[in-house]
C-alpha atoms as a PDB file:
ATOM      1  CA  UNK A   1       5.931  20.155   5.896  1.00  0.00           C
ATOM      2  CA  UNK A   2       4.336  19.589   3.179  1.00  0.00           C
ATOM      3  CA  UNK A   3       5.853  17.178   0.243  1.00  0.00           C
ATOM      4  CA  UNK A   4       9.315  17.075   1.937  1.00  0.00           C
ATOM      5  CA  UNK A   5      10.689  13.581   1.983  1.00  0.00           C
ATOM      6  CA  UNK A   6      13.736  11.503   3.366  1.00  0.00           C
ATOM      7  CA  UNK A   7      15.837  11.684   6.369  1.00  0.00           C
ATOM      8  CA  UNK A   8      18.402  13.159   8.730  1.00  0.00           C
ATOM      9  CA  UNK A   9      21.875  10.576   8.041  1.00  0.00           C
ATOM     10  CA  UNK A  10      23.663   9.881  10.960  1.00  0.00           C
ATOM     11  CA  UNK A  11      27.571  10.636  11.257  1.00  0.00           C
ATOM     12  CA  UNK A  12      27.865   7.022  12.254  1.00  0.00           C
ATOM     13  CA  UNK A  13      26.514   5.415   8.913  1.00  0.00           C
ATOM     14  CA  UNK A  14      27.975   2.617   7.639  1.00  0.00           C
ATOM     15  CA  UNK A  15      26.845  -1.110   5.418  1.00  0.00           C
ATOM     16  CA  UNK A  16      26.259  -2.300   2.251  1.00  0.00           C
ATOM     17  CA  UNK A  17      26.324  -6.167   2.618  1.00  0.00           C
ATOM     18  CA  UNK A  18      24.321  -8.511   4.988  1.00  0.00           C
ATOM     19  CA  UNK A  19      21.217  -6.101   4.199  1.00  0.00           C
ATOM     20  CA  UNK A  20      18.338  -7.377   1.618  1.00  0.00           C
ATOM     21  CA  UNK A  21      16.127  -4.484   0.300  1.00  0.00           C
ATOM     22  CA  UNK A  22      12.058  -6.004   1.196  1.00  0.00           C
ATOM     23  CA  UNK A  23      10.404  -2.736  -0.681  1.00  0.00           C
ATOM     24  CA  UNK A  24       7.114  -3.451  -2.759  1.00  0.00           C
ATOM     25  CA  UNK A  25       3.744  -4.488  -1.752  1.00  0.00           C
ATOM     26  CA  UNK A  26       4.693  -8.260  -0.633  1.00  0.00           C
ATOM     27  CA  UNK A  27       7.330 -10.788  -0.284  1.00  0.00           C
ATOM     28  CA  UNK A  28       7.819 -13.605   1.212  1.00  0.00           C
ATOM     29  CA  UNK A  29      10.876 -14.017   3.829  1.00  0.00           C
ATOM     30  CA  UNK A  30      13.103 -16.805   4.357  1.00  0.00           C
ATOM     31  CA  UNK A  31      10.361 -18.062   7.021  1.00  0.00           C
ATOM     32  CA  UNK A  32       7.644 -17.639   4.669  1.00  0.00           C
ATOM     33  CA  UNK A  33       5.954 -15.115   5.793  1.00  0.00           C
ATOM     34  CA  UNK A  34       4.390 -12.727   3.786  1.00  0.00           C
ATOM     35  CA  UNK A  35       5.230  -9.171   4.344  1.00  0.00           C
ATOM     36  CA  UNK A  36       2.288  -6.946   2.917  1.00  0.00           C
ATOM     37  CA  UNK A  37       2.637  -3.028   2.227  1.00  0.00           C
ATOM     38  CA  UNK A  38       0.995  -1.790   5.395  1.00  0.00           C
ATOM     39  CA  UNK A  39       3.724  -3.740   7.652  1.00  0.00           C
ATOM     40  CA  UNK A  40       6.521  -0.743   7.994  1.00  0.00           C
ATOM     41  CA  UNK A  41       8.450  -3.368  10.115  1.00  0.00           C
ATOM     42  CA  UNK A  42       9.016  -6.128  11.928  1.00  0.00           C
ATOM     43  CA  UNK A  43      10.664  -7.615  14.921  1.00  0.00           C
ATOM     44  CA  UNK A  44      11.363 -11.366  14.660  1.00  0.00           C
ATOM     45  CA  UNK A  45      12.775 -12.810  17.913  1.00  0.00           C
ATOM     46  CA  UNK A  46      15.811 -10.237  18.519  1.00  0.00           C
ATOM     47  CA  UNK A  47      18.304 -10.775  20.898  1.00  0.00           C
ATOM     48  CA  UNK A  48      20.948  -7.896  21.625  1.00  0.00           C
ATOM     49  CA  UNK A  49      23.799  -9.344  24.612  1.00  0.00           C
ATOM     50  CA  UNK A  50      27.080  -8.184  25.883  1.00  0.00           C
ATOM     51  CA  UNK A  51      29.656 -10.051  27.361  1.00  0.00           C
ATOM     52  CA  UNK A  52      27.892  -9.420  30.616  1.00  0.00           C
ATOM     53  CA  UNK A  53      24.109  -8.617  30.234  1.00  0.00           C
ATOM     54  CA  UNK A  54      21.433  -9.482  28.028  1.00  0.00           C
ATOM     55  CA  UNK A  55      19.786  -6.245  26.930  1.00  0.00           C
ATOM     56  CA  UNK A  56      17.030  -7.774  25.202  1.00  0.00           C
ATOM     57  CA  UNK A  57      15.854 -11.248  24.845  1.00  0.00           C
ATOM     58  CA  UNK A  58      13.904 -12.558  21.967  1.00  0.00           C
ATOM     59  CA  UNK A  59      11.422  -9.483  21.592  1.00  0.00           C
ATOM     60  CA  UNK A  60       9.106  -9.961  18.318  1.00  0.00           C
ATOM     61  CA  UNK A  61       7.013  -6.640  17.665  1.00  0.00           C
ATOM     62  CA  UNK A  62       5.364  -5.554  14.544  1.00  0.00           C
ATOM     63  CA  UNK A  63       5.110  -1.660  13.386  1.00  0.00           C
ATOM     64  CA  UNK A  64       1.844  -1.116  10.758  1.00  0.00           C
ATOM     65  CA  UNK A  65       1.550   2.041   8.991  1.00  0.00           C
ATOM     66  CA  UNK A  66      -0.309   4.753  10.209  1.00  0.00           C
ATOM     67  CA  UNK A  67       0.495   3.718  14.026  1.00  0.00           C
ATOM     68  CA  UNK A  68       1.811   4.905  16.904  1.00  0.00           C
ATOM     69  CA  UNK A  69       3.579   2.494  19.246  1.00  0.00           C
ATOM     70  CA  UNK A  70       4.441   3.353  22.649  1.00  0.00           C
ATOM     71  CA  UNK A  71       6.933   1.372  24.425  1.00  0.00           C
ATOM     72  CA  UNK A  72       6.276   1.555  28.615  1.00  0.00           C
ATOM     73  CA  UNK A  73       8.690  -0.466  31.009  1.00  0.00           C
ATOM     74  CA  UNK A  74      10.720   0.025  34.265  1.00  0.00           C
ATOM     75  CA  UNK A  75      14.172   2.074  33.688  1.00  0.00           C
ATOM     76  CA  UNK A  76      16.924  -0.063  32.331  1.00  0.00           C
ATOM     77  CA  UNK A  77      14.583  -2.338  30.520  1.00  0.00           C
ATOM     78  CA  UNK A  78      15.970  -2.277  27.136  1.00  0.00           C
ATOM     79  CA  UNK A  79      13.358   0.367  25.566  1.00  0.00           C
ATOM     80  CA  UNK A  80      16.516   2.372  24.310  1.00  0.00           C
ATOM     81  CA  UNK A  81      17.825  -0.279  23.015  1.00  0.00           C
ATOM     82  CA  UNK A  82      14.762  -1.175  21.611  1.00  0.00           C
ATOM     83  CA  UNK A  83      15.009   1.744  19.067  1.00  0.00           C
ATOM     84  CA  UNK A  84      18.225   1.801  18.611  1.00  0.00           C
ATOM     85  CA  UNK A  85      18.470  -1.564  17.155  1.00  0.00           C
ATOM     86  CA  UNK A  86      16.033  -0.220  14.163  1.00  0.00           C
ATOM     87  CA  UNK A  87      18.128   1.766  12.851  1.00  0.00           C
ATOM     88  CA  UNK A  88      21.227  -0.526  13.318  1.00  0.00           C
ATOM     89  CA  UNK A  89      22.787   1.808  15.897  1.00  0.00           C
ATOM     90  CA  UNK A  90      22.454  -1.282  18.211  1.00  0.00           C
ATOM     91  CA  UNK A  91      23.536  -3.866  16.458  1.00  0.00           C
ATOM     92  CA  UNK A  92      21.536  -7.062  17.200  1.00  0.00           C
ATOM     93  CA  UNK A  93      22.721 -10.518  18.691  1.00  0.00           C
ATOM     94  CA  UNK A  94      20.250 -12.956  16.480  1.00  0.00           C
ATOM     95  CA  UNK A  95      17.161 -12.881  15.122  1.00  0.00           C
ATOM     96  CA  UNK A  96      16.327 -10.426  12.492  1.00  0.00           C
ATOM     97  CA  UNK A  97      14.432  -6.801  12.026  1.00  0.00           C
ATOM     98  CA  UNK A  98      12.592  -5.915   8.483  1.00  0.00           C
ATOM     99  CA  UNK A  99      12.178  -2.170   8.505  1.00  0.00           C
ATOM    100  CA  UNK A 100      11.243   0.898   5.684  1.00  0.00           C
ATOM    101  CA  UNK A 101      12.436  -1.731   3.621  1.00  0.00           C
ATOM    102  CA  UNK A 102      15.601  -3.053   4.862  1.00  0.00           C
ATOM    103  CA  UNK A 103      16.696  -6.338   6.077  1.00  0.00           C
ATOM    104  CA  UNK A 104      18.808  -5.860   9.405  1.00  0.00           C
ATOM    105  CA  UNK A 105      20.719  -9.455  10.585  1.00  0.00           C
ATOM    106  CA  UNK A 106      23.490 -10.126  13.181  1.00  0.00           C
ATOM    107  CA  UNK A 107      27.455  -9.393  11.867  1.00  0.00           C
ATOM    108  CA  UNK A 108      26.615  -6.029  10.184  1.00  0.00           C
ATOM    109  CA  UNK A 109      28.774  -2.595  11.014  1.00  0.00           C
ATOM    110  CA  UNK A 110      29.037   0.272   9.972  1.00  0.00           C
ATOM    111  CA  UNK A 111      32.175  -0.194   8.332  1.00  0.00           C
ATOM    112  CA  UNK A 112      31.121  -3.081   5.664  1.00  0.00           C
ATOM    113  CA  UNK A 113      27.466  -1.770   5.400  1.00  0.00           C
ATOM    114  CA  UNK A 114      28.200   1.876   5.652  1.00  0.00           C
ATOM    115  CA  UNK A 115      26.006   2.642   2.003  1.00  0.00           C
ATOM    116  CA  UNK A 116      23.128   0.664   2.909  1.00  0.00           C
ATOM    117  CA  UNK A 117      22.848   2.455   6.759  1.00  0.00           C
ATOM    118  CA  UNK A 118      23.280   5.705   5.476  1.00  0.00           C
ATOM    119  CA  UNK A 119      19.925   4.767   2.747  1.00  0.00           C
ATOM    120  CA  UNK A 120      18.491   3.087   5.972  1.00  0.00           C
ATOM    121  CA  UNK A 121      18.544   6.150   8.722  1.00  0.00           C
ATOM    122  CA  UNK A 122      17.133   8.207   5.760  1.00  0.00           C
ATOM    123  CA  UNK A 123      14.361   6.238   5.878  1.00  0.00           C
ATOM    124  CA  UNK A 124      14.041   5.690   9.575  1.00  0.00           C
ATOM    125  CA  UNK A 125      14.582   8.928  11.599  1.00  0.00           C
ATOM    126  CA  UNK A 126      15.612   8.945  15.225  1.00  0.00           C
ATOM    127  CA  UNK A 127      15.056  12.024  17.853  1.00  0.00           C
ATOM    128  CA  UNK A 128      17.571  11.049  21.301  1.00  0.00           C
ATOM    129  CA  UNK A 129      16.769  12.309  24.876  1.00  0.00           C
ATOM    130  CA  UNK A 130      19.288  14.241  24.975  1.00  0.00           C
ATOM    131  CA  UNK A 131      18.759  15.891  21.347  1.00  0.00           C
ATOM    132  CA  UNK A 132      22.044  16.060  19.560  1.00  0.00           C
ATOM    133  CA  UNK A 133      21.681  19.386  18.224  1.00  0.00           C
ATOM    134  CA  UNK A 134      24.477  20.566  16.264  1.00  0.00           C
ATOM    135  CA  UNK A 135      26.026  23.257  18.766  1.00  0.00           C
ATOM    136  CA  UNK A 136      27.872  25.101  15.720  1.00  0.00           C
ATOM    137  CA  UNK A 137      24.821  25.481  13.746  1.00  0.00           C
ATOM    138  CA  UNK A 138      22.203  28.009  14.319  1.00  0.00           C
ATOM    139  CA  UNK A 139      18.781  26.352  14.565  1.00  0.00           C
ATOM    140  CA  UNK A 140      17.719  27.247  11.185  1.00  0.00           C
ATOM    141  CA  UNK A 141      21.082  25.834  10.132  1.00  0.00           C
ATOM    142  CA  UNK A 142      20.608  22.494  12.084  1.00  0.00           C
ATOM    143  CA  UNK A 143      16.869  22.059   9.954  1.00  0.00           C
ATOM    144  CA  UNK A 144      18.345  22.623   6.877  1.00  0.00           C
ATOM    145  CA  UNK A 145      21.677  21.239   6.847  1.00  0.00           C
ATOM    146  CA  UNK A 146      20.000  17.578   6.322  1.00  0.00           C
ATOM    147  CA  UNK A 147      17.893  18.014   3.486  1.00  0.00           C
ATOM    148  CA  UNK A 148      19.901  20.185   1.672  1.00  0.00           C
ATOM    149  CA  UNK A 149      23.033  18.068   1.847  1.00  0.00           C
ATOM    150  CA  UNK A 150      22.015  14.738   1.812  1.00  0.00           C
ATOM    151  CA  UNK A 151      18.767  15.491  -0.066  1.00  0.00           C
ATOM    152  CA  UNK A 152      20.215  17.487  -2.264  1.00  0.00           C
ATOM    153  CA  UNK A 153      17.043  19.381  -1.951  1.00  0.00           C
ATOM    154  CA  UNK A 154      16.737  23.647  -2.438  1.00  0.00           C
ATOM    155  CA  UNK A 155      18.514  25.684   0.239  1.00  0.00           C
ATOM    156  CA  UNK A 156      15.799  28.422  -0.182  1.00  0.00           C
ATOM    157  CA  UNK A 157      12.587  25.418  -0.202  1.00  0.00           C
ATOM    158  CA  UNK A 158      14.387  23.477   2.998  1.00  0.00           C
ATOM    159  CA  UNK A 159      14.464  27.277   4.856  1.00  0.00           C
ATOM    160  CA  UNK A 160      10.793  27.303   3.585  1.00  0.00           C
ATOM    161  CA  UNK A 161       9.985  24.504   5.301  1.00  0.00           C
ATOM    162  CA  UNK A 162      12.290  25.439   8.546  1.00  0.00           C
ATOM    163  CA  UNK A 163      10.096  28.032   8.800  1.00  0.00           C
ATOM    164  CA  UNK A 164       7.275  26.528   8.386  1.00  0.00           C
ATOM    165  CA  UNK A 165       7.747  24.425  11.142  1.00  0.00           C
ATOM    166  CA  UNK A 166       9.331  26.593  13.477  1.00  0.00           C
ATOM    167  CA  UNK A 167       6.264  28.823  13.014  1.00  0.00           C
ATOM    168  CA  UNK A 168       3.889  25.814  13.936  1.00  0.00           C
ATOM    169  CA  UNK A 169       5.855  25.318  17.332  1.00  0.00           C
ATOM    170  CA  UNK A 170       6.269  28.976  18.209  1.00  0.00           C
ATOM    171  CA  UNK A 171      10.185  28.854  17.637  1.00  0.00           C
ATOM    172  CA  UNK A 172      10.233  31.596  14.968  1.00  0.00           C
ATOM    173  CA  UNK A 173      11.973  33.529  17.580  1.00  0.00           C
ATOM    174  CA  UNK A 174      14.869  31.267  17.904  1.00  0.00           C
ATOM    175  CA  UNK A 175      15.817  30.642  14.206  1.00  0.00           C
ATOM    176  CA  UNK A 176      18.816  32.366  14.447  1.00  0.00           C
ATOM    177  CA  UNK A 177      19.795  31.701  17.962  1.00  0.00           C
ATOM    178  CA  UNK A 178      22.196  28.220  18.512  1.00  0.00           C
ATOM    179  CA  UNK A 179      21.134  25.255  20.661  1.00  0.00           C
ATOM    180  CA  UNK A 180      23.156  26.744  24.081  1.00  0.00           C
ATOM    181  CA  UNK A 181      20.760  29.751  23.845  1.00  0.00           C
ATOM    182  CA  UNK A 182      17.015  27.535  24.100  1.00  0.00           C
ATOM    183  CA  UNK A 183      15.648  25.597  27.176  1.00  0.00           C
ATOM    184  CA  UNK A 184      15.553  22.138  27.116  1.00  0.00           C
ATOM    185  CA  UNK A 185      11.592  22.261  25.968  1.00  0.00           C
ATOM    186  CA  UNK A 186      12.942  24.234  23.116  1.00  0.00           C
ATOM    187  CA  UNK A 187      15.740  22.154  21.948  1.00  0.00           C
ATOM    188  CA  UNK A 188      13.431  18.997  22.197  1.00  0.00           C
ATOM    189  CA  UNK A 189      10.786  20.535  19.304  1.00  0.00           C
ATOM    190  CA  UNK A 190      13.806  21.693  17.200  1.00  0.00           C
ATOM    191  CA  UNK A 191      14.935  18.307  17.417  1.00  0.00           C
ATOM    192  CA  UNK A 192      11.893  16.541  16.427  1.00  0.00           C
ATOM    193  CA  UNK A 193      11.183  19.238  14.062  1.00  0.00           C
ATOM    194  CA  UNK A 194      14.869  18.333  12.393  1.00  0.00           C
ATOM    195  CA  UNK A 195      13.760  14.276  12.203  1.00  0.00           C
ATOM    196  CA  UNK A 196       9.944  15.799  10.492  1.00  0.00           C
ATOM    197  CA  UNK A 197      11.588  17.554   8.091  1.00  0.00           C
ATOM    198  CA  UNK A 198      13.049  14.561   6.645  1.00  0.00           C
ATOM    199  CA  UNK A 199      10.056  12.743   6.449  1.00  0.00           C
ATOM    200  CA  UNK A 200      11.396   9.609   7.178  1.00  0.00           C
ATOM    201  CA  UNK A 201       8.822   5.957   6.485  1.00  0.00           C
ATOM    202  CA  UNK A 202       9.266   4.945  10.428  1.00  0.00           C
ATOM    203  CA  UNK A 203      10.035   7.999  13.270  1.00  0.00           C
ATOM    204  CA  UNK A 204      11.785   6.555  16.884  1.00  0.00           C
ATOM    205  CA  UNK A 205      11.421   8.730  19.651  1.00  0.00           C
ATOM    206  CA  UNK A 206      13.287   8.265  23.174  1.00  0.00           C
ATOM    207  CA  UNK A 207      11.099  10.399  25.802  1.00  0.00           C
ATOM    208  CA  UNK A 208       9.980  12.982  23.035  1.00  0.00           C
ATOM    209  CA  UNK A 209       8.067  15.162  25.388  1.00  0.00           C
ATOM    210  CA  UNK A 210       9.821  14.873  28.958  1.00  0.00           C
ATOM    211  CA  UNK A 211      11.171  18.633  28.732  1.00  0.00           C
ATOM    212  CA  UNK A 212       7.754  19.844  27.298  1.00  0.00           C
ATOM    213  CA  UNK A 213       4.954  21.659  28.797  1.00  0.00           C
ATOM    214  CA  UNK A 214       1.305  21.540  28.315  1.00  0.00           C
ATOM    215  CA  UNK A 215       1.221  24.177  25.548  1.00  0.00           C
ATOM    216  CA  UNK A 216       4.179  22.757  23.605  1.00  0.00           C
ATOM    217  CA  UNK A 217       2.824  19.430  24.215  1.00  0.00           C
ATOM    218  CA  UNK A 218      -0.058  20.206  22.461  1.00  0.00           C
ATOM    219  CA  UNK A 219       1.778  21.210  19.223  1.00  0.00           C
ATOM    220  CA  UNK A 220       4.326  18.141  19.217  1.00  0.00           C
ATOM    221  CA  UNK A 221       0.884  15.765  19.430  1.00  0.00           C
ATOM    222  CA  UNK A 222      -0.178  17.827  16.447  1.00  0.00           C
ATOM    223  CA  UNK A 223       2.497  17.352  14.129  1.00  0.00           C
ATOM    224  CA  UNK A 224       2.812  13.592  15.325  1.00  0.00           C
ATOM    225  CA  UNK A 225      -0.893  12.819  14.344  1.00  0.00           C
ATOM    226  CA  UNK A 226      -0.199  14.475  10.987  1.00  0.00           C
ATOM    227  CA  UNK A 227       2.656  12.229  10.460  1.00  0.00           C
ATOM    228  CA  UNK A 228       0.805   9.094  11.122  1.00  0.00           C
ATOM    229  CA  UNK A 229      -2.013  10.036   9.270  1.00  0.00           C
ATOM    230  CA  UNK A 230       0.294  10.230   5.999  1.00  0.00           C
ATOM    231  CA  UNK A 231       0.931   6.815   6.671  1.00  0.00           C
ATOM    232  CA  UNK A 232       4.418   7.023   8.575  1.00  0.00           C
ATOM    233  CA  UNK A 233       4.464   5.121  11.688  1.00  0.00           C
ATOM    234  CA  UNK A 234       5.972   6.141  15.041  1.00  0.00           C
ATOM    235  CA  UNK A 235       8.096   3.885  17.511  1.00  0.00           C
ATOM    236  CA  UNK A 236       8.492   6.238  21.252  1.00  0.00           C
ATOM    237  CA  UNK A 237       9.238   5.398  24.441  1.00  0.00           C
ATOM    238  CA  UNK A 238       7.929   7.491  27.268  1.00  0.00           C
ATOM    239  CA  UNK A 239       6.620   7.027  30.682  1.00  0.00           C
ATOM    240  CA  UNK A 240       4.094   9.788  30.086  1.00  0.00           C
ATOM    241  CA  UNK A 241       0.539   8.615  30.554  1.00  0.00           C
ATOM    242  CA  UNK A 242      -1.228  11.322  29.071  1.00  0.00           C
ATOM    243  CA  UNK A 243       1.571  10.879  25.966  1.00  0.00           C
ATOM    244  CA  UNK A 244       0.271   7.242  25.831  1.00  0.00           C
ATOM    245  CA  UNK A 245      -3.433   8.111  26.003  1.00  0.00           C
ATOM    246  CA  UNK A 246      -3.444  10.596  23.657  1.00  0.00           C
ATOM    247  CA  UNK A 247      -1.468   9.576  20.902  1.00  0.00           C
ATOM    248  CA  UNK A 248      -0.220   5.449  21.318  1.00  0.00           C
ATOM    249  CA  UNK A 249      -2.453   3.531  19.285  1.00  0.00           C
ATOM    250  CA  UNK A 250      -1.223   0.010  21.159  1.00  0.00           C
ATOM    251  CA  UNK A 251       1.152  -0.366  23.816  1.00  0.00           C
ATOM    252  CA  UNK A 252       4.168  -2.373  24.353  1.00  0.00           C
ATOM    253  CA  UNK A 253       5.680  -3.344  27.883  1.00  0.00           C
ATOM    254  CA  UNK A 254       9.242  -4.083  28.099  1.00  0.00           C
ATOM    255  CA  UNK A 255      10.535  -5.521  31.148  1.00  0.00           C
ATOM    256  CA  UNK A 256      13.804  -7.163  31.414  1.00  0.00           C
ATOM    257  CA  UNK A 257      14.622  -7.022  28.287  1.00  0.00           C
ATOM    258  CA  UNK A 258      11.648  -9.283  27.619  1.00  0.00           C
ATOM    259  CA  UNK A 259       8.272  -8.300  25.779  1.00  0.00           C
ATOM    260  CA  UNK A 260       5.732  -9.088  28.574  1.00  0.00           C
ATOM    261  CA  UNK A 261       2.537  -7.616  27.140  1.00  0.00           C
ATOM    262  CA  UNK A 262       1.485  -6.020  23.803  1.00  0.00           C
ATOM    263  CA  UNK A 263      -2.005  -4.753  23.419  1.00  0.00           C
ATOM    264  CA  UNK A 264      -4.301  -1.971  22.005  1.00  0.00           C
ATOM    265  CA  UNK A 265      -3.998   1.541  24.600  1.00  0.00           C
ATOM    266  CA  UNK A 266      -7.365   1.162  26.194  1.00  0.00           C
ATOM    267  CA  UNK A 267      -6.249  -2.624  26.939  1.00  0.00           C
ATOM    268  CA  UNK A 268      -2.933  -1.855  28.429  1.00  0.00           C
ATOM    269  CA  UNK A 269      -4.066   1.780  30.312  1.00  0.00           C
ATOM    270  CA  UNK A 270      -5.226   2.678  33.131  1.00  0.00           C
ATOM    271  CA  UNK A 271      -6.301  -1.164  34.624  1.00  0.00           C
ATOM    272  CA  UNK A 272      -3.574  -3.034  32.559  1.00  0.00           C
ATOM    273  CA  UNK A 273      -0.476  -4.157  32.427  1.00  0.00           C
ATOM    274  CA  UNK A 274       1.244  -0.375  31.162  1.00  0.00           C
ATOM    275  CA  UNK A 275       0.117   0.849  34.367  1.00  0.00           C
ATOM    276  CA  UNK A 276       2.594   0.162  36.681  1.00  0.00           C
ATOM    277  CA  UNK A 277       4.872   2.240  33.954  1.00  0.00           C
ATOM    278  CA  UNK A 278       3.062   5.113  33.429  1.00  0.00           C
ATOM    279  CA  UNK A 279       3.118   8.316  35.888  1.00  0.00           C
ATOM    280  CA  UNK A 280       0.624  10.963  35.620  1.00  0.00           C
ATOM    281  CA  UNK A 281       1.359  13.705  33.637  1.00  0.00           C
ATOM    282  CA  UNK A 282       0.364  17.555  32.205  1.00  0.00           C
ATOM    283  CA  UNK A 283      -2.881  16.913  29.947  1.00  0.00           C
ATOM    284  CA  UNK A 284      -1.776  17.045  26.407  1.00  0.00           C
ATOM    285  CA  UNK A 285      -4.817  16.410  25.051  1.00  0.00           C
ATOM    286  CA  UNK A 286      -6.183  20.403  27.043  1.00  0.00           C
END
């Protein structure tokens, strides 16, 4: 994907005001704590309740460059959430996120802020379980629709680079074909294939590989390595061992909505305390 950069905006964008741009090699926060260039983001004690149910409950949790960070837990223990709050789609209850950048604090939406989210979620790229393809759009259509529009990059270089990708992941086939006419496996690649092509700082992933075989497995841990080693940093959740052991560089256990353990992979898997979380899985790593 060569020197593509930016990121797919959400239809949901929104906020301009609460939001205090961090970019540059250090700062200082309010706290005074100094921020320094290899820090992509930062957690700091975020809550996120309902009226009814406390989703997740003073987590803190850095993000370096160059890492991947898989997030392991029982279902229902906020990992979704997790994510979502890091791009704002989840807005937070108190404490305070630094990420790509961007200050995130409680009482922002997408209606006052709506500039500043749309510059944020081109900078922080999320892929959902469940995809979000466009169902209108042909697949080459859905890689190119992003950059070109809100990139304002070359129709013919963002088909390039469609291409390019598609290619890498075996999908040649379907360029032309719309999202109703792949298998699940298939839709997931396009989708994280859309999110690559953006090149965003910080990459979230919700169960990136749970439609995926061996083969295809392979590829995605590919173009995921590549990523990281450009100095992007990945954020996934998964409850795929092998996923974890091939490509998590530390490990995160959410339980509750509380962070219970944090630790480098080898600490946390097979004898720690990821275990419990993680099933066995096709090899990706064959």
């Amino acid at each position: 994907m060569g020197s593509s950069r930016g990121a797919v905006c959400s239809a949901l964008f929104g906020n301009e005001c609460a939001a205090v741009a961090v970019r540059g090699v250090a700062r200082t926060t309010a706290r005074g704590r100094t921020v320094r260039d290899h820090e992509i983001a930062r957690l700091d004690r975020v809550t996120v309740e309902t009226p009814n149910l406390r989703l997740l409950d003073s987590v803190s949790l850095t993000l370096h460059r160059g890492e991947i960070v898989a997030v392991v837990g029982p279902s229902g223990s906020g990992k979704t959430t997790l994510l979502r709050t890091l791009n704002y789609l989840t807005p937070i209850t108190s404490g305070w996120i630094d990420v790509a950048g961007f200050r995130l604090v409680p009482g922002m939406s997408e209606r006052r802020n709506a500039k500043m989210f749309c510059r944020l979620r081109q900078s922080v790229g999320m892929v959902f379980q469940h995809f979000h393809l466009f169902p209108h759009l042909s697949i080459l259509e859905n890689l190119v629709e992003a950059p070109s529009r809100l990139r304002r990059l070359d129709p013919k270089r963002a088909q390039e680079l469609a291409y390019e990708g598609l290619d890498r992941l075996g999908l040649l086939h379907v360029a032309h074909a719309y999202p109703r006419r792949l298998s699940g496996g298939e839709q997931q690649r396009v989708a994280l294939l859309r999110a690559l092509m953006m090149e965003p700082e910080v990459l979230l992933l919700d169960e990136p590989t749970s439609a995926l075989d061996a083969g295809s497995m392979v590829q995605v841990c590919h173009l995921l390595q590549e990523f990281r080693s450009r100095g992007k940093a990945v954020l996934l959740v998964t409850h795929q061992a092998q996923l974890v052991t091939t490509l998590a560089t530390r490990v995160a256990v959410l339980v509750g909505g509380r962070l219970v353990a944090e630790g480098k992979t080898e600490a946390m898997y097979p004898s720690g305390p990821g275990a419990p979380y993680l099933g066995t899985t096709t090899n990706a790593s064959e």
